[in-house]
Structure formats: C-alpha cells, structure tokens
C-alpha atoms as a PDB file:
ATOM      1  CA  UNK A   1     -22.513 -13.143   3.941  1.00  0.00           C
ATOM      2  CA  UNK A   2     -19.470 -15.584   3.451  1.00  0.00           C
ATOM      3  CA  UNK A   3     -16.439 -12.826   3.633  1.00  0.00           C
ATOM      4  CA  UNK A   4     -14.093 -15.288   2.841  1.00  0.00           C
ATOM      5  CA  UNK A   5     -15.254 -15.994  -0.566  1.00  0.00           C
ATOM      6  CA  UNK A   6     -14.565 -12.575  -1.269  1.00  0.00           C
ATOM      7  CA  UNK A   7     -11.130 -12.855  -0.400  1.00  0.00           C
ATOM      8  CA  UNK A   8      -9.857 -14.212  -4.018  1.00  0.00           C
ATOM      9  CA  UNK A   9     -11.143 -11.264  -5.562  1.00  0.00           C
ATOM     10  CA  UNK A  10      -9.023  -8.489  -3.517  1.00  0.00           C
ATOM     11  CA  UNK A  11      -7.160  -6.114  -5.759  1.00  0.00           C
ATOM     12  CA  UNK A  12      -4.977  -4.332  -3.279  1.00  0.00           C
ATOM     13  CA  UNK A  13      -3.061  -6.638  -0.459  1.00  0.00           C
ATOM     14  CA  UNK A  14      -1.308  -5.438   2.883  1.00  0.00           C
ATOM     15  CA  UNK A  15       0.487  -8.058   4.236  1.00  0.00           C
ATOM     16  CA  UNK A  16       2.520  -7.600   7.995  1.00  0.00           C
ATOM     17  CA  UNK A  17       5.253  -9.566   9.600  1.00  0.00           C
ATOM     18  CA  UNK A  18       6.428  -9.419  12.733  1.00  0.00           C
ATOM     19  CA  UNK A  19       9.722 -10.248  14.410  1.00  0.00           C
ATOM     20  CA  UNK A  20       8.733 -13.156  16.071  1.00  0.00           C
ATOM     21  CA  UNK A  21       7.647 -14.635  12.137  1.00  0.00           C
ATOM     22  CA  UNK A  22      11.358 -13.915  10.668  1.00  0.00           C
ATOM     23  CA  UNK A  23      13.540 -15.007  13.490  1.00  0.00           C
ATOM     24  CA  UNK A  24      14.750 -17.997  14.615  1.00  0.00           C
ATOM     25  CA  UNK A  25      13.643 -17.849  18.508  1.00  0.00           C
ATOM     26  CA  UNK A  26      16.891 -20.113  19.236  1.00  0.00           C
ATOM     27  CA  UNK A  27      19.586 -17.551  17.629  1.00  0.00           C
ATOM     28  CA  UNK A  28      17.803 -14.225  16.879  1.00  0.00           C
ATOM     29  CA  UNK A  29      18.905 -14.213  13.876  1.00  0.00           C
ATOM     30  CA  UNK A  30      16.663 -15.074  10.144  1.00  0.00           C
ATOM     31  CA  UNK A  31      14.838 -17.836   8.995  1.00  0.00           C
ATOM     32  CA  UNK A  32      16.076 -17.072   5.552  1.00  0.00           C
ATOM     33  CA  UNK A  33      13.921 -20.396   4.497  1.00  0.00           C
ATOM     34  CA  UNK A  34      10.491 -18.720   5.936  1.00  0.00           C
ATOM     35  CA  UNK A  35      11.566 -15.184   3.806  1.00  0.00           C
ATOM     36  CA  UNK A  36      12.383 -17.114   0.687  1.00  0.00           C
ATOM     37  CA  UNK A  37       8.195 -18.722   1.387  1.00  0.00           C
ATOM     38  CA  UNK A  38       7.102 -15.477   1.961  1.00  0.00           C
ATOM     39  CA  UNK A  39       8.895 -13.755  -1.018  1.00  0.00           C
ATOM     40  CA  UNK A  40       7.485 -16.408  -3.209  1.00  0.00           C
ATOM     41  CA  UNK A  41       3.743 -16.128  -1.670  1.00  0.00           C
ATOM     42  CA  UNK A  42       3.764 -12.331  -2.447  1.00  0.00           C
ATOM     43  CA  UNK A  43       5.461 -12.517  -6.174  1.00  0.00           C
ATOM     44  CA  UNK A  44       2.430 -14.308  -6.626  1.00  0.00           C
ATOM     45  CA  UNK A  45       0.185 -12.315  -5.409  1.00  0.00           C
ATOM     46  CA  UNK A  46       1.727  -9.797  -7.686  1.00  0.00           C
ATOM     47  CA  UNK A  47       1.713 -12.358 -10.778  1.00  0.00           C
ATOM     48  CA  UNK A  48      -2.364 -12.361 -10.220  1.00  0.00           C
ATOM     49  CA  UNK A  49      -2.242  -8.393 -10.966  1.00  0.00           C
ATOM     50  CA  UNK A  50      -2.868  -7.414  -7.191  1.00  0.00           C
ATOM     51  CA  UNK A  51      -1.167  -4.477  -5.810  1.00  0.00           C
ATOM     52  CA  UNK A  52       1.318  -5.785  -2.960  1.00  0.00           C
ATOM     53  CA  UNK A  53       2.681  -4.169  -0.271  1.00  0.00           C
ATOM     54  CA  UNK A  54       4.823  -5.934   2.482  1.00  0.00           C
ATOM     55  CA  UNK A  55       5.390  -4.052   6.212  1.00  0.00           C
ATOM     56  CA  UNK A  56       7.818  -5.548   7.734  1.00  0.00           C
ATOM     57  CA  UNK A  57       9.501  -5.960  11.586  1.00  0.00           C
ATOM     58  CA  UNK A  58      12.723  -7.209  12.306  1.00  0.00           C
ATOM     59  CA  UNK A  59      15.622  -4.747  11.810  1.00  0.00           C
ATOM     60  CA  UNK A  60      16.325  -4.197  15.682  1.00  0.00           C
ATOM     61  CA  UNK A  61      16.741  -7.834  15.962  1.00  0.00           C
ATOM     62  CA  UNK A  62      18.463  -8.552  12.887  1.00  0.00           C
ATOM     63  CA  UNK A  63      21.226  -5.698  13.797  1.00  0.00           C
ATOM     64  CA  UNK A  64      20.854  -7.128  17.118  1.00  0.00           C
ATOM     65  CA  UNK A  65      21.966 -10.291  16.345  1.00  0.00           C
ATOM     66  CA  UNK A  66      25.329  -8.607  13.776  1.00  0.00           C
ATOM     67  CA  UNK A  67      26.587  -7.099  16.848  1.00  0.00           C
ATOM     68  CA  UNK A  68      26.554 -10.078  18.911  1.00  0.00           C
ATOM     69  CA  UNK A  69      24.224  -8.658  21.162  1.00  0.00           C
ATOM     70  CA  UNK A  70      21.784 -11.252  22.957  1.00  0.00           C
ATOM     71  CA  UNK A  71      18.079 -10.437  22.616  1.00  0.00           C
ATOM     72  CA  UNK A  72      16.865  -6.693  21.779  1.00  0.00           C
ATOM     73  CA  UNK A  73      18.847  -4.062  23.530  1.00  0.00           C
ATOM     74  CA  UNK A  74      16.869  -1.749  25.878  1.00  0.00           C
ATOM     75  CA  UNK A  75      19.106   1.572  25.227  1.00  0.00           C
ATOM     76  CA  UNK A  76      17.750   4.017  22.958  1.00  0.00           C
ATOM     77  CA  UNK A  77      20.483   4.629  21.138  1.00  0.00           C
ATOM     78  CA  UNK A  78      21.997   1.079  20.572  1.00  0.00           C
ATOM     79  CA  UNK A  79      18.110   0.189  19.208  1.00  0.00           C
ATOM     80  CA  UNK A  80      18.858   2.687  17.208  1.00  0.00           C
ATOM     81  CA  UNK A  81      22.109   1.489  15.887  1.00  0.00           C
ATOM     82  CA  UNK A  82      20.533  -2.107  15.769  1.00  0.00           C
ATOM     83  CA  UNK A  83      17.733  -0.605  12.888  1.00  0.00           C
ATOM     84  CA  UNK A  84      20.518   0.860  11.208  1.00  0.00           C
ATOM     85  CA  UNK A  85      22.565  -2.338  10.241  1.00  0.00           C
ATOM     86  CA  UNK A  86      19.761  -4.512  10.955  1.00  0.00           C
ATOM     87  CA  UNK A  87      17.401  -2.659   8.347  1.00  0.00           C
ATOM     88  CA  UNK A  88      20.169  -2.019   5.775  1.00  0.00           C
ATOM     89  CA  UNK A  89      20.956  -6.244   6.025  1.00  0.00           C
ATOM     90  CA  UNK A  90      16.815  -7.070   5.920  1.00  0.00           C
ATOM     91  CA  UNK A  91      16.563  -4.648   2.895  1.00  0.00           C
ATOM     92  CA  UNK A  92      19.970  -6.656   1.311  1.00  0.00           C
ATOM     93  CA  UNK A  93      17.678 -10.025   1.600  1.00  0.00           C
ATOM     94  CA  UNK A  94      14.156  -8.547   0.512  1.00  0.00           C
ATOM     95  CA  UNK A  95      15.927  -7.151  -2.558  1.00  0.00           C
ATOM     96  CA  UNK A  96      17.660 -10.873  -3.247  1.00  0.00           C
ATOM     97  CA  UNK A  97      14.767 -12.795  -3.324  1.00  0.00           C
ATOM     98  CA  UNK A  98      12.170 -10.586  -4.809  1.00  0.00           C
ATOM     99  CA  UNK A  99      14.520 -10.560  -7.976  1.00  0.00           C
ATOM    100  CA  UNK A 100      15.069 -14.301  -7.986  1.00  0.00           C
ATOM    101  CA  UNK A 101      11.078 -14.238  -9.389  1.00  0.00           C
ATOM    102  CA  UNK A 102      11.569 -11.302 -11.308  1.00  0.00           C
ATOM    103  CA  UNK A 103       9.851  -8.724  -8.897  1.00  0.00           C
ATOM    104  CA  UNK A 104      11.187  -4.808  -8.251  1.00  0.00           C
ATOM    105  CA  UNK A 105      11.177  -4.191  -4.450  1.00  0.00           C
ATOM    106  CA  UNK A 106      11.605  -0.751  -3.165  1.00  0.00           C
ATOM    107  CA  UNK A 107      11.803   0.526   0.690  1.00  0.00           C
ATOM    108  CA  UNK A 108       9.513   2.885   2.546  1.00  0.00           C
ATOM    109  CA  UNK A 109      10.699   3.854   5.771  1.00  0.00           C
ATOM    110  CA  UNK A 110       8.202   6.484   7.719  1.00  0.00           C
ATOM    111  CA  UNK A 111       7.817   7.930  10.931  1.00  0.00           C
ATOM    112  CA  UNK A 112       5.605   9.399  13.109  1.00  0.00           C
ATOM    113  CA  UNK A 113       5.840  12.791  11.257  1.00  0.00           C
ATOM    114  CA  UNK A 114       5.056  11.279   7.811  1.00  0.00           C
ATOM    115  CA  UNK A 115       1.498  10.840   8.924  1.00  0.00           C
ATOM    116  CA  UNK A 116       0.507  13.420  11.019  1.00  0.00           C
ATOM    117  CA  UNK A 117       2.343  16.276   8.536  1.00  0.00           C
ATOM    118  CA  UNK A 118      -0.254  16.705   5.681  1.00  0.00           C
ATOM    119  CA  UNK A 119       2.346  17.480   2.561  1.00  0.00           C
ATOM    120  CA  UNK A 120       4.132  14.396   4.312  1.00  0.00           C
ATOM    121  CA  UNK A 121       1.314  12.204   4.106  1.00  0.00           C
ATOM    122  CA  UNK A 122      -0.247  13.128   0.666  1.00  0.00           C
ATOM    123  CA  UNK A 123       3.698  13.017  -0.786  1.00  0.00           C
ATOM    124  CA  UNK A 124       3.884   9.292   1.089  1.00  0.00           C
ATOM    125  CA  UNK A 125       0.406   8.410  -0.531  1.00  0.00           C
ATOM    126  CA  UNK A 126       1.982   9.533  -4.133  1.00  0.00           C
ATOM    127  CA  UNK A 127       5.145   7.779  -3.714  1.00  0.00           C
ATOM    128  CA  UNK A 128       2.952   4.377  -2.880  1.00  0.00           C
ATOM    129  CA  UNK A 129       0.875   4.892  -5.724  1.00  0.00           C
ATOM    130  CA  UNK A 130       3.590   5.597  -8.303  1.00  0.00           C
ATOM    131  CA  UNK A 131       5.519   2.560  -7.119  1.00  0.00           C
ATOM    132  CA  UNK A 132       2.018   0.167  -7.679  1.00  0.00           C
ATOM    133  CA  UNK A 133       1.491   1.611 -10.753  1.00  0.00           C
ATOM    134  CA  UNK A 134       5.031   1.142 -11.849  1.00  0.00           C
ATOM    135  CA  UNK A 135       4.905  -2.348 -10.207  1.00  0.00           C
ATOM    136  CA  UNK A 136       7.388  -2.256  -7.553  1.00  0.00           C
ATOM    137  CA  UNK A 137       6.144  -4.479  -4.051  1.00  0.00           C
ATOM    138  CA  UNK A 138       7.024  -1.145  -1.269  1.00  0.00           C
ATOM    139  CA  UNK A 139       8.645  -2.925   1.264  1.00  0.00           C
ATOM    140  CA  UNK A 140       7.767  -0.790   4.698  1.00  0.00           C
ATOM    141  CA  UNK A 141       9.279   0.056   8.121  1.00  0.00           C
ATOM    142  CA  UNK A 142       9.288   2.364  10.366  1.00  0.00           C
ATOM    143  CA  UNK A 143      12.643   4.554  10.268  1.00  0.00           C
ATOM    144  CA  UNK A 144      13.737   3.234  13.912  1.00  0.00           C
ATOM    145  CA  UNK A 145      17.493   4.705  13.224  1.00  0.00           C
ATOM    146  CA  UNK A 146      16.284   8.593  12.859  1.00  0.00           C
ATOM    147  CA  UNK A 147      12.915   8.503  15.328  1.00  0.00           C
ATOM    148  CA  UNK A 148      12.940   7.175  18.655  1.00  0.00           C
ATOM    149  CA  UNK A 149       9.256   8.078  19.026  1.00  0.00           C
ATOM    150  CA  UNK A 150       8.602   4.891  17.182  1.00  0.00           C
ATOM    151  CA  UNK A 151      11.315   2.771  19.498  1.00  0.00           C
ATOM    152  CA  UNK A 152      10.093   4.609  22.620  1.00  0.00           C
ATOM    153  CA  UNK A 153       5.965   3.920  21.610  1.00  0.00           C
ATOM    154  CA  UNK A 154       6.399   0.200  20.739  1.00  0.00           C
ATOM    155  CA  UNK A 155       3.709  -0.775  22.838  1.00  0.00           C
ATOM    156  CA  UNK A 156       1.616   1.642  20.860  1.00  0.00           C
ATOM    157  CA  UNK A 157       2.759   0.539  17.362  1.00  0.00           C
ATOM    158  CA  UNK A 158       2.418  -2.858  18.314  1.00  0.00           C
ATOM    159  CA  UNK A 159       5.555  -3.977  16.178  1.00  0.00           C
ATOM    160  CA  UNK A 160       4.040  -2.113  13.012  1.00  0.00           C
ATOM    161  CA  UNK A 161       0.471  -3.684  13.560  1.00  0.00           C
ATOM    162  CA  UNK A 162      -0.916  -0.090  13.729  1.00  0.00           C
ATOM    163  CA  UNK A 163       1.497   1.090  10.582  1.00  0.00           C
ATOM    164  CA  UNK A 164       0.261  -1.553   8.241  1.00  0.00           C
ATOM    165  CA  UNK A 165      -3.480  -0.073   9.227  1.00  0.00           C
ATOM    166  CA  UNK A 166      -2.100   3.071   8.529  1.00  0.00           C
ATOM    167  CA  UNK A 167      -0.957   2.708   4.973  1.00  0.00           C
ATOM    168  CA  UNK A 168      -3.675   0.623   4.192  1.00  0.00           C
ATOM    169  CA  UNK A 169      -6.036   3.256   5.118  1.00  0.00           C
ATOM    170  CA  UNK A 170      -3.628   5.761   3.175  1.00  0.00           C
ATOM    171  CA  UNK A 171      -3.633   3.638   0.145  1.00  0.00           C
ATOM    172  CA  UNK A 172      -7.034   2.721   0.074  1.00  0.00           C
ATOM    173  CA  UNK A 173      -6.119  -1.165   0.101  1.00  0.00           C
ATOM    174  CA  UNK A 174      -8.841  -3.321   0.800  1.00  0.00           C
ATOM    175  CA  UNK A 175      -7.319  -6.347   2.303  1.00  0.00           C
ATOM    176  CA  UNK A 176      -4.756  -5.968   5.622  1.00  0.00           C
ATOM    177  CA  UNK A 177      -3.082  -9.459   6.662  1.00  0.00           C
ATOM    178  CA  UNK A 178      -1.634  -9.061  10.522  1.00  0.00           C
ATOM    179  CA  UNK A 179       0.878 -12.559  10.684  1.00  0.00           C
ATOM    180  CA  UNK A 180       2.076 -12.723  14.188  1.00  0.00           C
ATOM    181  CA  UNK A 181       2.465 -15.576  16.626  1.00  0.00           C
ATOM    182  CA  UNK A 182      -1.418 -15.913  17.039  1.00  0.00           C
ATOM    183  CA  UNK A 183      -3.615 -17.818  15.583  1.00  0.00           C
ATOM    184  CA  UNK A 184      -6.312 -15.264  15.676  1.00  0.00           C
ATOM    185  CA  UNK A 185      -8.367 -13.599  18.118  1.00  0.00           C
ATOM    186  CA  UNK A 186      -9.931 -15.918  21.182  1.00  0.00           C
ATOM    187  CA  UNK A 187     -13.081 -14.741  23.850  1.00  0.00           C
ATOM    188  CA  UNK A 188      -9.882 -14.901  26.239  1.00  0.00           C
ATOM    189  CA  UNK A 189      -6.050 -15.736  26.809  1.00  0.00           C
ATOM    190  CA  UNK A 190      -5.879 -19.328  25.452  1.00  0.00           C
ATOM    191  CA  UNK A 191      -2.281 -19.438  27.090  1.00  0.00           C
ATOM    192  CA  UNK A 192      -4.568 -19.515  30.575  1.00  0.00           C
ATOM    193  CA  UNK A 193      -7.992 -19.962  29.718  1.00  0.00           C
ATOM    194  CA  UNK A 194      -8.230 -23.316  28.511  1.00  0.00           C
ATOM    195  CA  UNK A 195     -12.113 -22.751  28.013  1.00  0.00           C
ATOM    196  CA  UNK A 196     -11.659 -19.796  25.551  1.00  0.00           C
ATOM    197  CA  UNK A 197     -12.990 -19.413  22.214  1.00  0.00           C
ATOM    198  CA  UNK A 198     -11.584 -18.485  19.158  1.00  0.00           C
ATOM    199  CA  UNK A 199     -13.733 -16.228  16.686  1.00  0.00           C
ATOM    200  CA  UNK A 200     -13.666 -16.844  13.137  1.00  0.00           C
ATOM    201  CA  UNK A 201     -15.179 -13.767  11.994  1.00  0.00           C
ATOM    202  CA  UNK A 202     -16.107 -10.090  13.202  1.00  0.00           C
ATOM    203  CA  UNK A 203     -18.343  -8.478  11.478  1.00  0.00           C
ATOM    204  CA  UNK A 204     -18.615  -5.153  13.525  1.00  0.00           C
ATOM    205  CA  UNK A 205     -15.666  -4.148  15.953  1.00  0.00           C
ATOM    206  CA  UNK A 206     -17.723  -3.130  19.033  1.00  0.00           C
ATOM    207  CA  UNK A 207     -16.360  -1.876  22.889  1.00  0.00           C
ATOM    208  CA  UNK A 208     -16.974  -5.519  24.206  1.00  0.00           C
ATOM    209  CA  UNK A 209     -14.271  -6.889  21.275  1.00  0.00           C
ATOM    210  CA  UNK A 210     -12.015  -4.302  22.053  1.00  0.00           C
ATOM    211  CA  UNK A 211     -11.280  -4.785  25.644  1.00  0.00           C
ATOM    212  CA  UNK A 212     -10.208  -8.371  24.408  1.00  0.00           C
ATOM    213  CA  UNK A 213      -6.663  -7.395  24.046  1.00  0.00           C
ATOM    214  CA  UNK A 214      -5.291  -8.578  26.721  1.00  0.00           C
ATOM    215  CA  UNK A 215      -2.894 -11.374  25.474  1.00  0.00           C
ATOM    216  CA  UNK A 216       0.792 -11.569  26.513  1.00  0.00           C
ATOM    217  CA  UNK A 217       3.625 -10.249  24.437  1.00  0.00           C
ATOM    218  CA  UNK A 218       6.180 -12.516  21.905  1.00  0.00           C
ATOM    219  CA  UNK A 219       9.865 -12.341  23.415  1.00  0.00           C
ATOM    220  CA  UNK A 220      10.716 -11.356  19.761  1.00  0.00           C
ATOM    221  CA  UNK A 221       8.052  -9.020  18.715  1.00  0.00           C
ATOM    222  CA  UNK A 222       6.150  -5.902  20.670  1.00  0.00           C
ATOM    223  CA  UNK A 223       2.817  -6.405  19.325  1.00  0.00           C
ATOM    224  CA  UNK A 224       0.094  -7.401  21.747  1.00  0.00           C
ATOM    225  CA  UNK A 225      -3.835  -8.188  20.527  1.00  0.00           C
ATOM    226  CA  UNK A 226      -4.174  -4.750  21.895  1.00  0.00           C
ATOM    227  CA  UNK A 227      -2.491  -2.809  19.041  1.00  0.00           C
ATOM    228  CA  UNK A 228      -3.952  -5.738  16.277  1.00  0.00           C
ATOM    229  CA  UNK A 229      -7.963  -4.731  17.652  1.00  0.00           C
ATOM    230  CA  UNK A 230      -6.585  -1.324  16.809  1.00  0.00           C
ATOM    231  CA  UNK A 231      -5.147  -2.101  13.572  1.00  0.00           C
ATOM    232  CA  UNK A 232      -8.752  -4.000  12.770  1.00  0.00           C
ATOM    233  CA  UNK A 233     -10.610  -0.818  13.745  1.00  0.00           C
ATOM    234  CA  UNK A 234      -8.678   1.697  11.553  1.00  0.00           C
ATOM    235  CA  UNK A 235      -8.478  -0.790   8.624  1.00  0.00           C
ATOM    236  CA  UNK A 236     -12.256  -1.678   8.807  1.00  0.00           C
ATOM    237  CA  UNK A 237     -13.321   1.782   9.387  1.00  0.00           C
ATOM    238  CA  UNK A 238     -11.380   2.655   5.618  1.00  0.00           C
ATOM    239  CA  UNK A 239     -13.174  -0.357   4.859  1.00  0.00           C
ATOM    240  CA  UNK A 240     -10.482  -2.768   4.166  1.00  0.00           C
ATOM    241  CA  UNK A 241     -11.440  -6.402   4.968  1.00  0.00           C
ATOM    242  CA  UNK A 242      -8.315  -7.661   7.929  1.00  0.00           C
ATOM    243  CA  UNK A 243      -7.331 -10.897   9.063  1.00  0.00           C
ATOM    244  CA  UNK A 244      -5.047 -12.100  12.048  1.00  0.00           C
ATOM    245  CA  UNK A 245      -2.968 -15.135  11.400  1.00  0.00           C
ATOM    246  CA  UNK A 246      -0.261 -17.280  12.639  1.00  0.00           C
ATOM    247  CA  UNK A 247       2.503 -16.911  10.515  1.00  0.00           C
ATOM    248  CA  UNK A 248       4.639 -20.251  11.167  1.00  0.00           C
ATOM    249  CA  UNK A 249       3.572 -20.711   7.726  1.00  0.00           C
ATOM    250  CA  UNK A 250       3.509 -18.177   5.118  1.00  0.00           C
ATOM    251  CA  UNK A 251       1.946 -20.648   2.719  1.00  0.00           C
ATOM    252  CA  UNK A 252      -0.507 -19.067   4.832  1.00  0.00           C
ATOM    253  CA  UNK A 253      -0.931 -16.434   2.679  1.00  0.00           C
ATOM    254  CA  UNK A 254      -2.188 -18.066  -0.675  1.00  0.00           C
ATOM    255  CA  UNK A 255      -4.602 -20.557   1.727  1.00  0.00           C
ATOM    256  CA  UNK A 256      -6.415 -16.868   2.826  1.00  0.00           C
ATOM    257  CA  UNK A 257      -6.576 -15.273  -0.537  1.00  0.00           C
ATOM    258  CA  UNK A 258      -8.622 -18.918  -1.304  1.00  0.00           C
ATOM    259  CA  UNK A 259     -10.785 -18.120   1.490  1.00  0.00           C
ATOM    260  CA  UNK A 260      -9.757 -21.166   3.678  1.00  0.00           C
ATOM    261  CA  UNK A 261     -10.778 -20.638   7.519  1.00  0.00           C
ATOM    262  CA  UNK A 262      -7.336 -19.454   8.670  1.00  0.00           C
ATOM    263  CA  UNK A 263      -7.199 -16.904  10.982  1.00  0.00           C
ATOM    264  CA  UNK A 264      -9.694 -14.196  12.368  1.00  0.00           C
ATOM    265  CA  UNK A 265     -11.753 -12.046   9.843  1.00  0.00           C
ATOM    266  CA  UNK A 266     -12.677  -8.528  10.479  1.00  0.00           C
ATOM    267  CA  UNK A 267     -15.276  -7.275   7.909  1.00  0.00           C
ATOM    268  CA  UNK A 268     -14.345  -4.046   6.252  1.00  0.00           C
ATOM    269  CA  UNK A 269     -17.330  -1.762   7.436  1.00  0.00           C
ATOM    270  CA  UNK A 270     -16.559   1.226   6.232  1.00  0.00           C
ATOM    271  CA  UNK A 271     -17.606   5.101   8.167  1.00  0.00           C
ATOM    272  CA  UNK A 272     -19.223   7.351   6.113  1.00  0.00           C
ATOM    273  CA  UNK A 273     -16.822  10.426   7.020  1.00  0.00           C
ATOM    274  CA  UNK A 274     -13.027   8.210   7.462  1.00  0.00           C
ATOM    275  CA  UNK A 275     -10.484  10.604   8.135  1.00  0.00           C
ATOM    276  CA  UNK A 276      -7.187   8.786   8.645  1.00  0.00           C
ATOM    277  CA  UNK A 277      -5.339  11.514  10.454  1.00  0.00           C
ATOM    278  CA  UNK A 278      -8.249  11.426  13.379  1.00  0.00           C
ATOM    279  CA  UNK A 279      -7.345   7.581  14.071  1.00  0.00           C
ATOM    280  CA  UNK A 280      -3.175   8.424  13.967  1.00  0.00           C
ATOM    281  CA  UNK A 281      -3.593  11.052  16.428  1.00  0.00           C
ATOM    282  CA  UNK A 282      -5.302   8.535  19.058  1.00  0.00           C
ATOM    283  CA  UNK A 283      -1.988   6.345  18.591  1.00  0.00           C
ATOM    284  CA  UNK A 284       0.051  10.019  19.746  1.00  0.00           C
END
C-alpha cells in the first residue's frame, strides 16, 4: 500500500514544533520568518477544510532569551518564569500572524493532570472539539509556569513529542506531523554511523524499531528519537498515520500532505481495545 498517497486526503492534522525549529541557534531568540512559513502552511491546511491543530515548544527559550539569560536556565523556578513571559510573547506572535490570513487561534495549555484526571480529559477533549467545529487552529503547550512535572520530565515529554500523540489520540486526528531537527528515523546514529540507513516507512512499530532511539539531543530542544518512537506508538495505536520530519523548512508541510517522500512514515495501525489513559500512565 502507498501510505503517502493517502496523505492528501487527511481530515484532521497534528502538526509539532520544537524549539530547535523556531529559534535562531545563534541568538535564542525567533525566526519570526520560519513562524510567518509555518502560519501560512497551516491557514492552508485550514482553507482545504481540515481540522488543524498546532503543539508548539519554545516558551522557555523565548522568555529565556527576554531576560537576557544565555541558553535555557537549569533552575526550576526561573524555567518557570521563562514559560511565563516566554509563552505569553509566543502566544502574542501566533495570534499576529494567524489573523494576517484571516484564521482564529486560541491557546491550550495542559498538564500532566489534564490527562490522567478523567472529567479533565473528557472537558479537554470538548474544549478541542468545540474550537474545530467553531474553526479556531488550538494552539498547544504544556503549562510549564504552573507544573514543574512537565519541566522536571522533559526527557520523558520529549519537548511535547509525546503531548502532540496525546491529543491526537484524544481527538481522534488521523495524521500527527513530529518537525524536529531530524530528518527522520535512520537503522542508527547518522551523526556516527556513516553506514546507517534511513527508513522511509514503518508499517508496524515492533521491539527491534523501538530500541532505535538512541540519537543525541538538539542544544535547543529536549526531544530525543526516544520520546518520537513513543509518540509513533501511541499515535499509530489510535490509528493516526505519523511522520518525522526536518523542519528547516516548513514548506515542508504542504510537500507531505502531497505525499512527497519527506520524512519517516509510521502507518496508523490501529488496536482493537485503544485506551489512551493506559499509554499516558507509561509516560508517569
């Protein structure tokens, strides 16, 4: 089966962005010319009549950078001041360019306890659905000024890899895009492995795939190929069809929905009796 001709005819989009794809490695601070290509990627998404959603990383770094402060603190609490500016600021921009092509953005923030409390969880999986049928793009992070579970677990959350799974798998989407620093996922560490291949398409998540994340960490970002495997094998298993991209270029985003060979392509497979709360309680 050709997955990727499928790919045009997705209804309802995740699409994920990590740190290391909105800041300028240089100054820590925006690349307000890669948001204003995303923005314009995902309007038009919407234009088609697809249900958007954007997760989004980046509000340590962007409150980070306000305060002058060189690189990511490691203090709880000053990460935790960072999300606060940095997420009000990122919100400020989102909001700017969606309405430059006519598009209603709202924010999501969640934590740990929206998923695994069940009123939470069904009241975050109304407020999602309201907002698509009303035809607002959510715009979603994880409330880093409030939890520090989430800023204590990065290496768990994998710089919202594992969130954007998450809501997919609470919203019933059927097409996750991960857009990292990667260009997909290799046999090996291409960094060191010169002789390592990459895989274009998976169409069943086994053990052996798994123990393939192993790759080294963005300065920027938190998100290994360790948390994206897990983000394939919740998505898959609520049988969303996920791909793992580099996202230098978020023209990216329109060349996957054509079903050009960007990318690695996990097959949405999914299990007969899905229960998302069984998968978020292996990230705890």
């Amino acid at each position: 089966m050709n997955y990727r001709e499928l790919l045009k005819d997705k209804k309802r989009i995740v699409v994920k962005v990590g740190s290391s794809s909105l800041i300028h490695k240089e100054t820590n601070k925006l690349d307000l010319r890669k948001l204003e290509v995303l923005v314009r990627e995902l309007s038009d998404l919407h234009n088609q009549g697809k249900d958007v959603v954007l997760v989004t990383s980046g509000a340590v770094a962007v409150g980070a950078s306000a305060f002058g402060m060189h690189g990511k603190p490691v203090e709880l609490k000053k990460k935790q001041a960072c999300s606060a500016v940095g997420q009000a600021r990122l919100m400020m921009i989102y909001q700017k360019l969606f309405s430059e092509y006519n598009q209603m953005a709202a924010q999501i923030l969640m934590t740990k306890n929206t998923m695994v409390n069940n009123l939470n969880r069904i009241n975050a999986r109304n407020t999602f659905e309201e907002l698509l049928e009303l035809g607002a793009i959510p715009v979603v992070n994880e409330n880093d000024s409030i939890s520090s579970y989430e800023l204590e677990m990065l290496e768990s959350f994998g710089d919202n890899d594992t969130l954007s799974a998450v809501i997919a798998g609470l919203i019933g989407a059927d097409l996750l895009i991960l857009l990292s620093d990667i260009d997909g996922l290799f046999t090996d560490d291409p960094n060191t492995n010169p002789d390592a291949e990459f895989i274009d398409t998976v169409e069943e998540l086994d053990d052996r795939l798994l123990s393939m994340g192993k790759g080294p960490k963005s300065k920027v970002g938190t998100g290994g190929m360790a948390t994206k495997l897990t983000a394939a094998e919740i998505a898959t298993s609520a049988g969303a069809d996920m791909i793992i991209a580099n996202g230098r270029d978020f023209h990216i985003i329109h060349k996957l929905i054509e079903g050009r060979k960007y990318g690695t392509l996990f097959a949405g497979n999914k299990k007969e009796e899905f229960y998302l709360i069984d998968y978020i309680e292996k990230l705890l």
